[in-house]
Protein backbone atom coordinates (compact mmCIF):
# COMPACT_ATOMS: atom_id res chain seq x y z
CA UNK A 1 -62.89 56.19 -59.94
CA UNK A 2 -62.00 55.73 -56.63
CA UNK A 3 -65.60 53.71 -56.19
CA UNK A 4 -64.52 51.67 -58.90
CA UNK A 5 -61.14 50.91 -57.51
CA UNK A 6 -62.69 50.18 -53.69
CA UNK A 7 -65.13 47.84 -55.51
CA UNK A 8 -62.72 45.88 -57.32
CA UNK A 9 -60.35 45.82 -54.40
CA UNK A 10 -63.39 44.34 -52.20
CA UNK A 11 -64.53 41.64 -55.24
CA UNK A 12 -60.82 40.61 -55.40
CA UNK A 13 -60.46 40.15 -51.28
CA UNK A 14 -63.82 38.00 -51.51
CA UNK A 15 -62.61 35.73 -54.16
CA UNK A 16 -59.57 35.52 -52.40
CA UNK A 17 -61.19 34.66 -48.98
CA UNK A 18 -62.91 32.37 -50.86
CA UNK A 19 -60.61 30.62 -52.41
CA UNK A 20 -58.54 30.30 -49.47
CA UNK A 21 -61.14 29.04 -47.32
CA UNK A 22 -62.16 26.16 -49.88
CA UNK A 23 -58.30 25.83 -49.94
CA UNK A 24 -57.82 25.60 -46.26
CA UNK A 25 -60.83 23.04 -46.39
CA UNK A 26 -59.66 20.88 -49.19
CA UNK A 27 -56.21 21.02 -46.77
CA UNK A 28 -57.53 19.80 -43.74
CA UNK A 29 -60.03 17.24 -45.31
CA UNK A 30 -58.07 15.59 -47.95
CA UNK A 31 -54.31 16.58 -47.94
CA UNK A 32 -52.12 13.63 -46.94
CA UNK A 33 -50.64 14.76 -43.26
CA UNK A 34 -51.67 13.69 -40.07
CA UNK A 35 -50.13 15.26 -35.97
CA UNK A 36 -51.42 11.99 -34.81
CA UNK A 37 -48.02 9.78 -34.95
CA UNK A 38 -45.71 7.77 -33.08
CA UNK A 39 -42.65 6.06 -33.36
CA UNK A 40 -42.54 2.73 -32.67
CA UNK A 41 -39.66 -0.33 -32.73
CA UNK A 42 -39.52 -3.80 -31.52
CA UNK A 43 -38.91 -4.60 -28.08
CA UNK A 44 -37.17 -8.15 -26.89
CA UNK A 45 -37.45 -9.13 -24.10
CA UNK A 46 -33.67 -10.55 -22.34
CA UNK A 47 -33.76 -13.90 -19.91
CA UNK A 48 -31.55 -16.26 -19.62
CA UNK A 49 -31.90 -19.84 -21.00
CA UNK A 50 -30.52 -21.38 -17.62
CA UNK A 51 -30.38 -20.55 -14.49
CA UNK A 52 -27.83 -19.41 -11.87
CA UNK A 53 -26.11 -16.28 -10.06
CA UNK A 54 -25.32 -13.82 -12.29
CA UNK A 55 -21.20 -13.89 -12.50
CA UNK A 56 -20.52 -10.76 -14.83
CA UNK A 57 -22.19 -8.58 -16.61
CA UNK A 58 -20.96 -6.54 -19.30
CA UNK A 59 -23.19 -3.78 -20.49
CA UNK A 60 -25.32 -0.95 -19.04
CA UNK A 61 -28.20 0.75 -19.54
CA UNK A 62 -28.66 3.02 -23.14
CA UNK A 63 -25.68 1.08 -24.20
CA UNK A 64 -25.81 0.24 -28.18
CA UNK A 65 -24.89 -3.94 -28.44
CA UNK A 66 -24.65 -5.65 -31.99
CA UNK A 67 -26.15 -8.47 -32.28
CA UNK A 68 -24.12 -11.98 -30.47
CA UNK A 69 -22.66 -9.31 -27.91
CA UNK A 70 -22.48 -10.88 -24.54
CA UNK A 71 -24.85 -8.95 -22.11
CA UNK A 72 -24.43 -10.69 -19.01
CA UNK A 73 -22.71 -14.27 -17.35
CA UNK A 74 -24.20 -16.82 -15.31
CA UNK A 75 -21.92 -18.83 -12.92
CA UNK A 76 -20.77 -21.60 -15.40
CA UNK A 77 -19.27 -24.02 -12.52
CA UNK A 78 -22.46 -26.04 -12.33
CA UNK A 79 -22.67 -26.56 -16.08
CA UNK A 80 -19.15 -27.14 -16.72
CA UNK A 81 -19.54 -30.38 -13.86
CA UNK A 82 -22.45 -30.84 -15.58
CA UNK A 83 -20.79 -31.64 -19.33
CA UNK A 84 -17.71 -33.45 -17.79
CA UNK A 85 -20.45 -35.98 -15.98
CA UNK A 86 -22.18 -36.59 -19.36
CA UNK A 87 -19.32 -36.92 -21.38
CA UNK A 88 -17.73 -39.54 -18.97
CA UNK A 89 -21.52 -41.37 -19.14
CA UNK A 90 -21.31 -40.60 -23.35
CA UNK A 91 -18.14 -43.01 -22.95
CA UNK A 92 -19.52 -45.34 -20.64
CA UNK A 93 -22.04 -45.98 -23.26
CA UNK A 94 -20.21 -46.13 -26.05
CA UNK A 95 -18.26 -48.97 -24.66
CA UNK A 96 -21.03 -51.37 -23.52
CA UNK A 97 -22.54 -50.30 -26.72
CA UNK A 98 -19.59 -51.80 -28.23
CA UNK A 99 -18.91 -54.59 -26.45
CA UNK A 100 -22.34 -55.97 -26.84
CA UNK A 101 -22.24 -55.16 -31.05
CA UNK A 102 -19.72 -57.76 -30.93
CA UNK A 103 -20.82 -59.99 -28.56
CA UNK A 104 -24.16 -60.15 -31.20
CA UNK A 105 -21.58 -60.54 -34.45
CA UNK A 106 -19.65 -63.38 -32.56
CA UNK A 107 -23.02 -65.51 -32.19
CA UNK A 108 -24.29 -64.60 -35.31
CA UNK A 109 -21.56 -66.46 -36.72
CA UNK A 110 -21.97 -69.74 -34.68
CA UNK A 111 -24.21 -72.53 -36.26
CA UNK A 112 -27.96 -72.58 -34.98
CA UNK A 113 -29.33 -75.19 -32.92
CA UNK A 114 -26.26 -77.01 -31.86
CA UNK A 115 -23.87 -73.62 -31.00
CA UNK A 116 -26.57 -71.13 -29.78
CA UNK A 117 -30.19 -71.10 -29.68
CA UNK A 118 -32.20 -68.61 -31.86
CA UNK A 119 -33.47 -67.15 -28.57
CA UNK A 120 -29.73 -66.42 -27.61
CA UNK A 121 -29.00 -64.90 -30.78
CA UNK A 122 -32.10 -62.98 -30.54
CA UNK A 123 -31.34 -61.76 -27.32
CA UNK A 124 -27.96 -60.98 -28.11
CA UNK A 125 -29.47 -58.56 -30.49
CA UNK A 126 -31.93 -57.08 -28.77
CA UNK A 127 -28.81 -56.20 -26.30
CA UNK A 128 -27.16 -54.41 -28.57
CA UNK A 129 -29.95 -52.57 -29.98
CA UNK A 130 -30.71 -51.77 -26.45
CA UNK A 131 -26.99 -50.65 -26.24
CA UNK A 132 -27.38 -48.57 -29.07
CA UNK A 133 -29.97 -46.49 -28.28
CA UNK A 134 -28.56 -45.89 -24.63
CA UNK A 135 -25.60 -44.32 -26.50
CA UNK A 136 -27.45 -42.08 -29.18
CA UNK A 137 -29.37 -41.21 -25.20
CA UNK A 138 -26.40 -40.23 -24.24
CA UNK A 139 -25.18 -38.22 -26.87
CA UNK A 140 -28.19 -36.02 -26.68
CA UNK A 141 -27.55 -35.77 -22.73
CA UNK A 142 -23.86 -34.65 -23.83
CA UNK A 143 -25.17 -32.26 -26.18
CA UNK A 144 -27.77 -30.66 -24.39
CA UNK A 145 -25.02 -30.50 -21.48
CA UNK A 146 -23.06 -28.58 -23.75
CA UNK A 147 -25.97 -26.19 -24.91
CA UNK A 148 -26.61 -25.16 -21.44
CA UNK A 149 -23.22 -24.28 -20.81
CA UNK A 150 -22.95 -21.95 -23.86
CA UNK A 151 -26.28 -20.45 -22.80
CA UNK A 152 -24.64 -19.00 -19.65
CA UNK A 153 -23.36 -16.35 -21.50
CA UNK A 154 -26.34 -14.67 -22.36
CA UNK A 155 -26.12 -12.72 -25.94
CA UNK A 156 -28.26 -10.02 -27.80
CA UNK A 157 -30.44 -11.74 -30.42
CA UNK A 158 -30.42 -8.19 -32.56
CA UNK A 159 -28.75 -4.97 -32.66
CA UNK A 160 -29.97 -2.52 -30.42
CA UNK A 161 -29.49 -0.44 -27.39
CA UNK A 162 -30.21 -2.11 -23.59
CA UNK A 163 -33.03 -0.59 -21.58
CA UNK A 164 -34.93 -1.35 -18.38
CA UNK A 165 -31.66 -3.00 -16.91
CA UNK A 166 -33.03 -4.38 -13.99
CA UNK A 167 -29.72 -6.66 -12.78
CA UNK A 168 -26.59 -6.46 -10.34
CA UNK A 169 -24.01 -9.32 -9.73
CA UNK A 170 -24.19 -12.04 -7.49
CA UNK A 171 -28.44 -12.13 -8.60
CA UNK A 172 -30.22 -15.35 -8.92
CA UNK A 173 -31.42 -15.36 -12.68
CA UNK A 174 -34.32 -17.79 -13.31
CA UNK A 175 -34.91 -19.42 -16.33
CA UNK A 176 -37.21 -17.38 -18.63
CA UNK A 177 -37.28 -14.58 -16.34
CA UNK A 178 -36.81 -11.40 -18.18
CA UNK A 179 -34.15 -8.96 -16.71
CA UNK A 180 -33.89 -5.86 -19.37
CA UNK A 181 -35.08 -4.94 -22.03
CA UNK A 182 -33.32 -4.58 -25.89
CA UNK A 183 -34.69 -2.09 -28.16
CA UNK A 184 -34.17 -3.42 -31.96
CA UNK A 185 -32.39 -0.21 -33.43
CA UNK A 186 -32.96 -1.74 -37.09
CA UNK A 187 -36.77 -1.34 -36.48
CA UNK A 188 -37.67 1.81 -35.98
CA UNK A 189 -40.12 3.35 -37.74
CA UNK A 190 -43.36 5.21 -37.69
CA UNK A 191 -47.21 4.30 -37.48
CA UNK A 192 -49.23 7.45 -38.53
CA UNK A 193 -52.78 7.14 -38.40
CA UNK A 194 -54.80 9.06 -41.16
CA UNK A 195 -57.78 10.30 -41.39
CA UNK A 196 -59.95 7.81 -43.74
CA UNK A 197 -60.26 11.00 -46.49
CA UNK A 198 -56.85 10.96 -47.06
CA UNK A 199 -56.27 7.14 -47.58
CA UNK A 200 -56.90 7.65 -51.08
CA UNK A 201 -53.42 10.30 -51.55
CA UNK A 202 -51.24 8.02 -49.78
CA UNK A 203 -49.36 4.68 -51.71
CA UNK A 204 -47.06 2.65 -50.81
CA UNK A 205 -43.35 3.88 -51.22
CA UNK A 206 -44.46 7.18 -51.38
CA UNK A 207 -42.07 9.85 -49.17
CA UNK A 208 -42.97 11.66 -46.57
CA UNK A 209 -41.68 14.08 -44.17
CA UNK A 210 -41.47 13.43 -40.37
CA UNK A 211 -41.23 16.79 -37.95
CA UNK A 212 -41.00 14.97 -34.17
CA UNK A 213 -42.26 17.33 -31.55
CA UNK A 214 -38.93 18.21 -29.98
CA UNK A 215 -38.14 21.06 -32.92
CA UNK A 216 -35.24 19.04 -34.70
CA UNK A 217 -34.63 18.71 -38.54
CA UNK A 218 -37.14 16.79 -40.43
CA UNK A 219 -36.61 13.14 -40.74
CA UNK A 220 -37.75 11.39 -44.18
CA UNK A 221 -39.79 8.31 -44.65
CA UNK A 222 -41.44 5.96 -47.21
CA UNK A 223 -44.89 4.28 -46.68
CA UNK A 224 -44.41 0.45 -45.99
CA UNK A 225 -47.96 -0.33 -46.06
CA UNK A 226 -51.54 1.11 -45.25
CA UNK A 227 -53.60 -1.78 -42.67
CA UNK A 228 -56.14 -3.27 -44.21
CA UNK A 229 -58.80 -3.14 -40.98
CA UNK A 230 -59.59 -1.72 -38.14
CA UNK A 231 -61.26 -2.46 -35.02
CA UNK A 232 -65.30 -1.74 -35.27
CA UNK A 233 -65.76 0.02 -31.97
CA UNK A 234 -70.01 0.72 -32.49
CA UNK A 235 -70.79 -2.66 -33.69
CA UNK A 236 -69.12 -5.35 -31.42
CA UNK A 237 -70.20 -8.86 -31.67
CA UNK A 238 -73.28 -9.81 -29.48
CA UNK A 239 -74.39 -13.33 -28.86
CA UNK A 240 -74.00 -16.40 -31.40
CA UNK A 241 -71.16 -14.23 -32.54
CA UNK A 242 -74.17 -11.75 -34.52
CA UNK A 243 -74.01 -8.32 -34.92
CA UNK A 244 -74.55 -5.93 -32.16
CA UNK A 245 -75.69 -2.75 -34.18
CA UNK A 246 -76.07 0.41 -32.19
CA UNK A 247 -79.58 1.78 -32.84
CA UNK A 248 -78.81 5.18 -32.83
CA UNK A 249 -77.01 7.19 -35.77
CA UNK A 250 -75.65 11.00 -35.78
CA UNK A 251 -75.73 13.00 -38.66
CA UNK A 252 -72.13 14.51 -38.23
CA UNK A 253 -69.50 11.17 -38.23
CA UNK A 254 -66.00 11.52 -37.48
CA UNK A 255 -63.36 9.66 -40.08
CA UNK A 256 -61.98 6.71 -38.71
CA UNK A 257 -58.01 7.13 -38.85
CA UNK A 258 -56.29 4.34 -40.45
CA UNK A 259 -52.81 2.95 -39.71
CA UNK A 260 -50.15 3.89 -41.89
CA UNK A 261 -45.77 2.17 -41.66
CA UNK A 262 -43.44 4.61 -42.86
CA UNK A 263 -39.61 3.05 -42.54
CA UNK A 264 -37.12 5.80 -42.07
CA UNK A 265 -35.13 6.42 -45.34
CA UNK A 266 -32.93 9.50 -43.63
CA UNK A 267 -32.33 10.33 -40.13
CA UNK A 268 -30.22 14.24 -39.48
CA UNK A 269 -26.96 13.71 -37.78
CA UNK A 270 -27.63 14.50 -33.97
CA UNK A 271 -31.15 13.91 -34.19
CA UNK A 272 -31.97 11.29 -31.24
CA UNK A 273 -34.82 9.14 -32.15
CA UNK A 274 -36.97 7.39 -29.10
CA UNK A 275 -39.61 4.80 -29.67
CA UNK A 276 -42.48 6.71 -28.19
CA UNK A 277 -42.03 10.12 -29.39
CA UNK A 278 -45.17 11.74 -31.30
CA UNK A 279 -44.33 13.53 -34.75
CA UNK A 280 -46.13 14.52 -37.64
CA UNK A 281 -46.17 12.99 -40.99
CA UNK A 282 -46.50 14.98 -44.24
CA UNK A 283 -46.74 13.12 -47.52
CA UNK A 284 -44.52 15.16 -50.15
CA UNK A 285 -46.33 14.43 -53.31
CA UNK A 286 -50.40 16.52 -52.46
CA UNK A 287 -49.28 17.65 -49.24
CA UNK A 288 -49.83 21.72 -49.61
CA UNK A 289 -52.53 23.56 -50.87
CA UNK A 290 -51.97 24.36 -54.74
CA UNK A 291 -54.53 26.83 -54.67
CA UNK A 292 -53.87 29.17 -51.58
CA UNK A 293 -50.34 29.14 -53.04
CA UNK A 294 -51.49 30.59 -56.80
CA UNK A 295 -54.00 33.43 -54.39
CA UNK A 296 -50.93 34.33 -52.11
CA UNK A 297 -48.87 34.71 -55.03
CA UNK A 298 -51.45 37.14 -56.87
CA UNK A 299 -52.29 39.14 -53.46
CA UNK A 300 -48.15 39.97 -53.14
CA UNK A 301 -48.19 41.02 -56.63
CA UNK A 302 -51.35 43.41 -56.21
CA UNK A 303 -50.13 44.87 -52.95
């Protein structure tokens, strides 16, 4: 009997084994989770529009700005003289511009040929044409006077939190020179890159679960999209933009891992989230092993 029972004991441990290894297998190979993740968000880049010495500035680094929040102040003395000289030329303009409109109208109204010639009347036109378009010249000299003064106060473009702060009063700014960084805090999210196997189990809006490394609660996510190529790294372009096919071919072939957006749908109070940080991504719908769950469950029963 007790043969019997040693037998049986050993047949059900071997169909268990086995079961769990194909399990663990079909796991690894197909189920929808990947350790290779990061976090990413969008990074812009902060220069001023004009430039100057820096006058104030009003933030500091890891601060969190919403977006039109005034980050920093170039001396506006310069612009301000700059405006006030345009606008007095925007007048200056607008009265020749009107004093030769009606200096045209007055000759148009004389008799040709014995008052005023045509070429006199034509000229008077072409005057105040001439006039004209000096003025509408100087309103864009006004107005672009004006935009350059606004642009001394330099704002955030998104919401976000200031990094890389890399300015102290009384600094020349240069145009276009960038002088910190703003991290867009509405675009975090994660890029997961799966193995090709486990494209197939993995749609878009589907949730997930996101464990960063640092031990905190999970975060959840939903797939935003899959990308739809990736870079060919054995079979570059060679000349006349033809193929460059490597000769040689191995038997065992690693899966290519293929990018994968997940948008965060719900972040744990106190968790801090980084772009950068490496976590792992488990799809909840096919993510454990169905199998190894049924043999576990039968094993606690028998024992």
């Amino acid at each position: 009997m007790r043969t019997v029972v040693r037998v049986l004991l050993t047949l059900i441990l071997l169909v268990a084994a086995g079961v769990l290894s194909y399990d663990m297998a079909r796991y690894y190979l197909y189920s929808p989770w990947t350790r290779d993740a990061r976090v990413r968000a969008n990074v812009v880049t902060v220069a001023p529009d004009v430039s100057g010495y820096v006058d104030d500035i009003r933030v500091r680094n890891d601060q969190f700005v919403h977006k039109d929040d005034v980050l920093f102040v170039i001396d506006q003395d310069r612009y301000r003289l700059a405006l006030e000289d345009a606008e007095a030329a925007l007048k200056a303009r607008y009265a020749q511009h009107l004093m030769l409109l009606a200096q045209y109208e007055r000759r148009s109204k004389l008799t040709l040929g014995s008052s005023i010639t045509i070429e006199n009347l034509d000229n008077a036109r072409r005057q105040s044409e001439t006039a004209a378009a000096s003025y509408q010249q100087a309103i864009a000299a006004r107005d672009t006077a004006a935009l350059n003064l606004k642009r001394t106060e330099v704002r955030a473009s998104v919401n976000g939190f200031i990094t890389n702060l890399n300015l102290a009063k009384g600094t020349f700014a240069s145009q276009g020179t960038p002088v910190m960084a703003l991290i867009d805090s509405d675009s975090y999210r994660v890029e997961a890159y799966f193995e090709e196997t486990k494209i197939p189990h993995i749609k878009a809006g589907a949730s997930a679960e996101i464990h960063l490394m640092d031990g905190t609660p999970a975060l959840e996510g939903t797939v935003l999209g899959i990308a739809r190529g990736i870079t060919d790294q054995d079979n570059p372009n060679g000349p006349q933009l033809l193929s460059s096919v490597n000769p040689t071919f191995t038997w065992v072939r690693l899966a290519q891992r293929i990018p994968v957006s997940l948008h965060f749908t719900h972040v744990p109070p106190g968790v801090l989230v980084s772009a950068g940080m490496t976590c792992t991504v488990v799809m909840k719908e096919g993510a454990g092993p169905k199998v190894g769950l049924a043999v576990k469950t039968l094993l606690t029963a028998l024992f």
